[in-house]
N, C-alpha and C. Protein backbone atom coordinates (compact mmCIF):
# COMPACT_ATOMS: atom_id res chain seq x y z
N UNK A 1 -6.26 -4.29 -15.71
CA UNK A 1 -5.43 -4.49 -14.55
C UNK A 1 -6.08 -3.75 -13.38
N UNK A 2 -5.93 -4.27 -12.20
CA UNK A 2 -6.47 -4.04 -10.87
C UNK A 2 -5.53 -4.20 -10.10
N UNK A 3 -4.81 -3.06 -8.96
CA UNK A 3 -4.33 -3.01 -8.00
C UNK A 3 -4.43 -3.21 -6.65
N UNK A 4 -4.20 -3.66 -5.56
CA UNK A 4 -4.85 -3.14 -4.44
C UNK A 4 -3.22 -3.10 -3.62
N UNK A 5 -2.81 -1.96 -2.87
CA UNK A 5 -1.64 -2.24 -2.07
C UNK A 5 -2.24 -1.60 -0.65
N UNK A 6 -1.72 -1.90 -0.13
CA UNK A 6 -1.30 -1.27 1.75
C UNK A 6 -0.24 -0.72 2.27
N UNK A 7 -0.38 0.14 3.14
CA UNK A 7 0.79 0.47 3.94
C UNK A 7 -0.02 0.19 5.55
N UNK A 8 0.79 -0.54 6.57
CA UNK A 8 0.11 -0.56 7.78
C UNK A 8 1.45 -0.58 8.48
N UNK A 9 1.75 0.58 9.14
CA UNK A 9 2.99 0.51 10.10
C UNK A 9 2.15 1.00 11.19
N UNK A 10 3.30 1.14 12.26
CA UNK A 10 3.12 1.60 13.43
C UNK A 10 2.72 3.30 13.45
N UNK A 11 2.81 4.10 12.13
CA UNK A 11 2.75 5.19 11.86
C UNK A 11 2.11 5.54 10.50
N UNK A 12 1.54 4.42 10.04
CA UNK A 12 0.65 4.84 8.84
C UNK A 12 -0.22 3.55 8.68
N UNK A 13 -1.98 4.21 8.01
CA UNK A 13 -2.47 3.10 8.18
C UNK A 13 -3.23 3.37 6.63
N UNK A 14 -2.46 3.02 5.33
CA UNK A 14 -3.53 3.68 4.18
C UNK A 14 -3.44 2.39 2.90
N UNK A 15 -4.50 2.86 2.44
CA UNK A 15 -4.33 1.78 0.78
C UNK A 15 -3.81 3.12 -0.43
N UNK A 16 -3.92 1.77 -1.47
CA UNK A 16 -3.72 2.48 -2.53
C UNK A 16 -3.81 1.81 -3.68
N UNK A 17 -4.97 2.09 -5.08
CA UNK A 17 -5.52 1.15 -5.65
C UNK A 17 -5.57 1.83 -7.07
N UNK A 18 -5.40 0.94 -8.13
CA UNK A 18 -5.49 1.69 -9.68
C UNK A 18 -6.25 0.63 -9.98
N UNK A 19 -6.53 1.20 -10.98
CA UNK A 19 -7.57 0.41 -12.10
C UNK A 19 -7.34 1.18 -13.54
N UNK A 20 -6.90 0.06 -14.40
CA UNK A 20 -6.56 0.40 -15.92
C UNK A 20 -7.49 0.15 -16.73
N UNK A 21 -8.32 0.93 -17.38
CA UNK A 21 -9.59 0.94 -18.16
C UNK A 21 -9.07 1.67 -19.58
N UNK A 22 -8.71 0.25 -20.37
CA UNK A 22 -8.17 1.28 -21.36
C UNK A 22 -6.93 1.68 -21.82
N UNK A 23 -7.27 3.06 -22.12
CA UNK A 23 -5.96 4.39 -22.43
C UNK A 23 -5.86 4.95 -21.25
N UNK A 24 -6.72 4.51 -20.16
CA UNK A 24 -6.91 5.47 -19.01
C UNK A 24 -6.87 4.81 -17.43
N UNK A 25 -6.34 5.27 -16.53
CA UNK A 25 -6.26 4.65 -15.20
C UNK A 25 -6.88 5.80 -14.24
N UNK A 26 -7.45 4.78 -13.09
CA UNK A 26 -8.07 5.73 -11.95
C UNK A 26 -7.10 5.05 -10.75
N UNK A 27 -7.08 6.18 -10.14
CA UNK A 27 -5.86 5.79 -8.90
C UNK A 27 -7.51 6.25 -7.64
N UNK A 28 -7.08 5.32 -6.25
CA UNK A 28 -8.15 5.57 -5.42
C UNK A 28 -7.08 5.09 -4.38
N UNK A 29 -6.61 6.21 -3.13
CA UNK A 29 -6.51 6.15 -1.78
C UNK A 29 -6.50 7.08 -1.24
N UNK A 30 -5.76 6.93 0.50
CA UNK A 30 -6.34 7.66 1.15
C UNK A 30 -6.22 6.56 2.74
N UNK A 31 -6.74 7.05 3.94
CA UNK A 31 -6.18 6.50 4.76
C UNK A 31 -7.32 4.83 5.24
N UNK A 32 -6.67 4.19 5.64
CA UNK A 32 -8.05 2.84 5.46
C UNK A 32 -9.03 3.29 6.45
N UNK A 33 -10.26 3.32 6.04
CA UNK A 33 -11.54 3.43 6.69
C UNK A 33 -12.22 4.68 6.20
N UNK A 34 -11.48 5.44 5.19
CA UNK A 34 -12.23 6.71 4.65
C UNK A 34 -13.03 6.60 3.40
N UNK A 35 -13.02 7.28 2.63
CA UNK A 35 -13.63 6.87 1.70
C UNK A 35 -12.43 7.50 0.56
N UNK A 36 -11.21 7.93 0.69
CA UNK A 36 -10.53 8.52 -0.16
C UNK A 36 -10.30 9.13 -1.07
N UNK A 37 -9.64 9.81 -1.74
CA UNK A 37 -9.65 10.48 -2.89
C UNK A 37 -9.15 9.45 -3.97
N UNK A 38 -9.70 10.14 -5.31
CA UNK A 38 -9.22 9.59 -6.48
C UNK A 38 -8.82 10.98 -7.81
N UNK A 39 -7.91 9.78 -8.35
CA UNK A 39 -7.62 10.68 -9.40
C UNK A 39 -7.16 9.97 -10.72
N UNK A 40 -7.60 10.37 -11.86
CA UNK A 40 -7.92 9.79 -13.53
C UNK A 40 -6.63 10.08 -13.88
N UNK A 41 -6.19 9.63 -15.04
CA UNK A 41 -5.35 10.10 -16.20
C UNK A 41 -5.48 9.18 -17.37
N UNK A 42 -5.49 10.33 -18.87
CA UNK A 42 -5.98 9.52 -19.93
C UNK A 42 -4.38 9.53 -20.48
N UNK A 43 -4.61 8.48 -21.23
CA UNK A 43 -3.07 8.57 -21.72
C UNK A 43 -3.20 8.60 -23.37
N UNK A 44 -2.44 8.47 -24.33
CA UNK A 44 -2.82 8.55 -25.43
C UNK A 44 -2.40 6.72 -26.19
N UNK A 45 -2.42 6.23 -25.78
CA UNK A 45 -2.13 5.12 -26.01
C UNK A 45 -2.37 3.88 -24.80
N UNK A 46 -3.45 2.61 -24.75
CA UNK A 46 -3.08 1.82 -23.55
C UNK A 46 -1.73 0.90 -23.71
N UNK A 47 -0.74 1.23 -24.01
CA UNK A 47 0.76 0.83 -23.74
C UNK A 47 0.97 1.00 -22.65
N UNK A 48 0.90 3.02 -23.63
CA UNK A 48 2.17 3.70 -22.53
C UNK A 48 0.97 4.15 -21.18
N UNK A 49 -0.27 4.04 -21.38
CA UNK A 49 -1.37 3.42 -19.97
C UNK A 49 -0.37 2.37 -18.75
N UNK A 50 -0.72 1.13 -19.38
CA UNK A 50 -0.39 0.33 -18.66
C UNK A 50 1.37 0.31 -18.26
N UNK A 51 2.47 1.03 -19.07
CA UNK A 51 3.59 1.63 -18.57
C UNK A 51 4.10 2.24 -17.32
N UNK A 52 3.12 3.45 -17.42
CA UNK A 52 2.77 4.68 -16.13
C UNK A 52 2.38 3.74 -14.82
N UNK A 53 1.36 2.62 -15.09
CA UNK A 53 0.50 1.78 -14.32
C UNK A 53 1.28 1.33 -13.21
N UNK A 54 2.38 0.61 -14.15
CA UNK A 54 3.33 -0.54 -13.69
C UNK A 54 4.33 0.31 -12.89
N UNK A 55 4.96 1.37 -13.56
CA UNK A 55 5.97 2.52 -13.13
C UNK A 55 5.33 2.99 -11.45
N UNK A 56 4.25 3.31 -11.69
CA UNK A 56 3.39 3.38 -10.24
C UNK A 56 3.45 2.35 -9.25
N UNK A 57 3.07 1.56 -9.93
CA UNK A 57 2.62 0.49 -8.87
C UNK A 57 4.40 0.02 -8.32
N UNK A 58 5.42 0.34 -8.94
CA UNK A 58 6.73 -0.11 -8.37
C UNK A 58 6.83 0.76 -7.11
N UNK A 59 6.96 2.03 -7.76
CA UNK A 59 7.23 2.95 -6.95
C UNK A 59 6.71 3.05 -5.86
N UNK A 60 5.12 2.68 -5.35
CA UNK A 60 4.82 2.31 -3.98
C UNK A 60 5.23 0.91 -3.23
N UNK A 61 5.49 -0.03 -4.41
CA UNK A 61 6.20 -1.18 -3.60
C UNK A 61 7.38 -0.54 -2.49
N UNK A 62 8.14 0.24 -3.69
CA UNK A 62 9.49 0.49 -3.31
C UNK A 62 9.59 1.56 -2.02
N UNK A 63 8.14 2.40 -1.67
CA UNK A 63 7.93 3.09 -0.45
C UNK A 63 7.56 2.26 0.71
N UNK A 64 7.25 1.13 0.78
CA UNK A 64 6.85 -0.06 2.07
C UNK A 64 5.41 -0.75 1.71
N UNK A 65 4.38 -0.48 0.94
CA UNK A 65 3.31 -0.71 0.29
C UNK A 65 3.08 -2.27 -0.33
N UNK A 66 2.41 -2.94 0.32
CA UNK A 66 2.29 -4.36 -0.23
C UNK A 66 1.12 -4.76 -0.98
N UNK A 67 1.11 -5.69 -1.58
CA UNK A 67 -0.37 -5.95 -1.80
C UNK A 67 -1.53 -6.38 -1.10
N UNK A 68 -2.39 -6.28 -1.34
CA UNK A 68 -3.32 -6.34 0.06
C UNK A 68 -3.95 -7.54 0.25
N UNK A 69 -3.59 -8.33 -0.56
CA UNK A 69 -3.97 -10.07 -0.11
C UNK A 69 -2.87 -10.38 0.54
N UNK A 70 -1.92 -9.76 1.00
CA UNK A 70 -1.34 -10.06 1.75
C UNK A 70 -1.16 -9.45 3.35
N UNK A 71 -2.56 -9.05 3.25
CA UNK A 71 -2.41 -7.84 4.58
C UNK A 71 -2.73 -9.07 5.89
N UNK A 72 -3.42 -9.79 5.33
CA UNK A 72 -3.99 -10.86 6.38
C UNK A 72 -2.92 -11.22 7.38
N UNK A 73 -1.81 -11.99 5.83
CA UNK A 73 -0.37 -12.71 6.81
C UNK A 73 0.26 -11.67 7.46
N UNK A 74 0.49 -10.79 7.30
CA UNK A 74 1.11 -9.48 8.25
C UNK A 74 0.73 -9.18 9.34
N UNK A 75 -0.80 -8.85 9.11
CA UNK A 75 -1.26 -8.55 10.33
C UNK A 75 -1.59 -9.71 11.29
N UNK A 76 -1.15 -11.22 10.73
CA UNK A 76 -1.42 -12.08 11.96
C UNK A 76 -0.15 -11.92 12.68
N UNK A 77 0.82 -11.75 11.83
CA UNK A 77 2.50 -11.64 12.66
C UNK A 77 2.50 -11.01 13.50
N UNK A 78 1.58 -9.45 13.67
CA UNK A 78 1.39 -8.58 14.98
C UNK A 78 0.63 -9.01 16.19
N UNK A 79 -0.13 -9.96 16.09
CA UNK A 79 -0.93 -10.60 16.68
C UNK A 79 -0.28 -11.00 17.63
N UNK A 80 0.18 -10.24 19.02
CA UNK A 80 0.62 -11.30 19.82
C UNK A 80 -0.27 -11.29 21.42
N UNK A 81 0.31 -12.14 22.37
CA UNK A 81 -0.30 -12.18 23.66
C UNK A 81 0.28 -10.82 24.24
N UNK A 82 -0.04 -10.59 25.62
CA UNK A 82 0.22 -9.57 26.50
C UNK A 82 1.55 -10.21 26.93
N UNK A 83 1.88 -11.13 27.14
CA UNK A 83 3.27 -11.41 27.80
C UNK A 83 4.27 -11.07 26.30
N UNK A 84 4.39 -11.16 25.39
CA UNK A 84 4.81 -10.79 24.25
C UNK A 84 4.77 -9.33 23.79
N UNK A 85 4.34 -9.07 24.33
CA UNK A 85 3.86 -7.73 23.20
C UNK A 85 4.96 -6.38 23.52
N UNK A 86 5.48 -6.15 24.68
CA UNK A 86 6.66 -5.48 25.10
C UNK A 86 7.45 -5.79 24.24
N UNK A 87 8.19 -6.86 24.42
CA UNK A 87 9.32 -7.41 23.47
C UNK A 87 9.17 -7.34 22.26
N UNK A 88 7.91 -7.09 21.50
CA UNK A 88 7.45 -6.95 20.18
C UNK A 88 7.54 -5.45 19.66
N UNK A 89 6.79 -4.53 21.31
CA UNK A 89 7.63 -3.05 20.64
C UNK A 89 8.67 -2.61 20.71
N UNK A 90 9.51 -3.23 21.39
CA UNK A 90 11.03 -3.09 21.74
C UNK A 90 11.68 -3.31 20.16
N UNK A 91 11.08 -4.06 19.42
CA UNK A 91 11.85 -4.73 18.23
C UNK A 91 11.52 -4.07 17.30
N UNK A 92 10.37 -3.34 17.35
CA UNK A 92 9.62 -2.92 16.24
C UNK A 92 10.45 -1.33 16.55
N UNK A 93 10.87 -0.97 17.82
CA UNK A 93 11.55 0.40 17.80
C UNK A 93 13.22 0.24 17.21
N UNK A 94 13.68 -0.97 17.02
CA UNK A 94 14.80 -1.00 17.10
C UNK A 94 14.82 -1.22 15.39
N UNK A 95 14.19 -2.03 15.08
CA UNK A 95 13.69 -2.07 13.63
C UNK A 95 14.41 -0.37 12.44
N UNK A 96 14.96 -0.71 11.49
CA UNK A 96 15.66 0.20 10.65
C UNK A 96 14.22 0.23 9.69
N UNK A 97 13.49 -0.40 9.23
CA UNK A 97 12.63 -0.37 8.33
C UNK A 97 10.81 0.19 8.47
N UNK A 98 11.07 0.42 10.11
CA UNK A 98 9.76 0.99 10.65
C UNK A 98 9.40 2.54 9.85
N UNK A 99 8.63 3.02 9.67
CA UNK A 99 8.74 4.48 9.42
C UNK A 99 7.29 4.56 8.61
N UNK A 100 7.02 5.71 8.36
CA UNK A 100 5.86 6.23 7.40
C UNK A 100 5.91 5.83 6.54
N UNK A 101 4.94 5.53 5.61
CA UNK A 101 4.95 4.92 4.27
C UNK A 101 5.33 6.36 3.24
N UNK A 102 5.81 6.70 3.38
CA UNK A 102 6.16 7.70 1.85
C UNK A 102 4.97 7.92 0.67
């Protein structure tokens, strides 16, 4: 299994990526354009591996974190003209779901 997620708000700009090899997963992020940190864990079984994996990978869904084949369609939605783009931060301030990615 191979991960790739995103967070891209108005206040955070980072990935966040596992890879299950095994009994064992490597986690790799950090903010986009760095080269980021990583970090291993062996598990004693690839079950309860791919368990932890999945348990992870919710838990950043559930912080604002998407997958990153989907970063394209998102970031075309921001895409707007100059006559637009006021009204776009007006919405994006009024917005309940704006915030740091956790």
């Amino acid at each position: 299994m191979d991960k790739s997620l995103v967070c891209i708000t108005a206040y955070s700009n980072k990935f966040w990526r596992i890879k299950v090899q095994g009994n064992m997963f490597i986690v790799l992020y950090g903010k986009i354009g760095s080269r980021g940190s990583v970090n291993t864990k062996k598990f004693v079984s690839e079950e309860i591996c791919l368990n932890e994996a999945d348990k992870l990978i919710e838990s950043k869904l559930n912080k604002g974190y998407w997958e990153s084949d989907q970063e394209e369609a998102r970031s075309k939605r921001f895409l707007k003209t100059d006559a637009t783009y006021s009204h776009s931060i007006g919405s994006l301030k009024k917005s309940s779901n704006i915030g740091p990615c956790k």
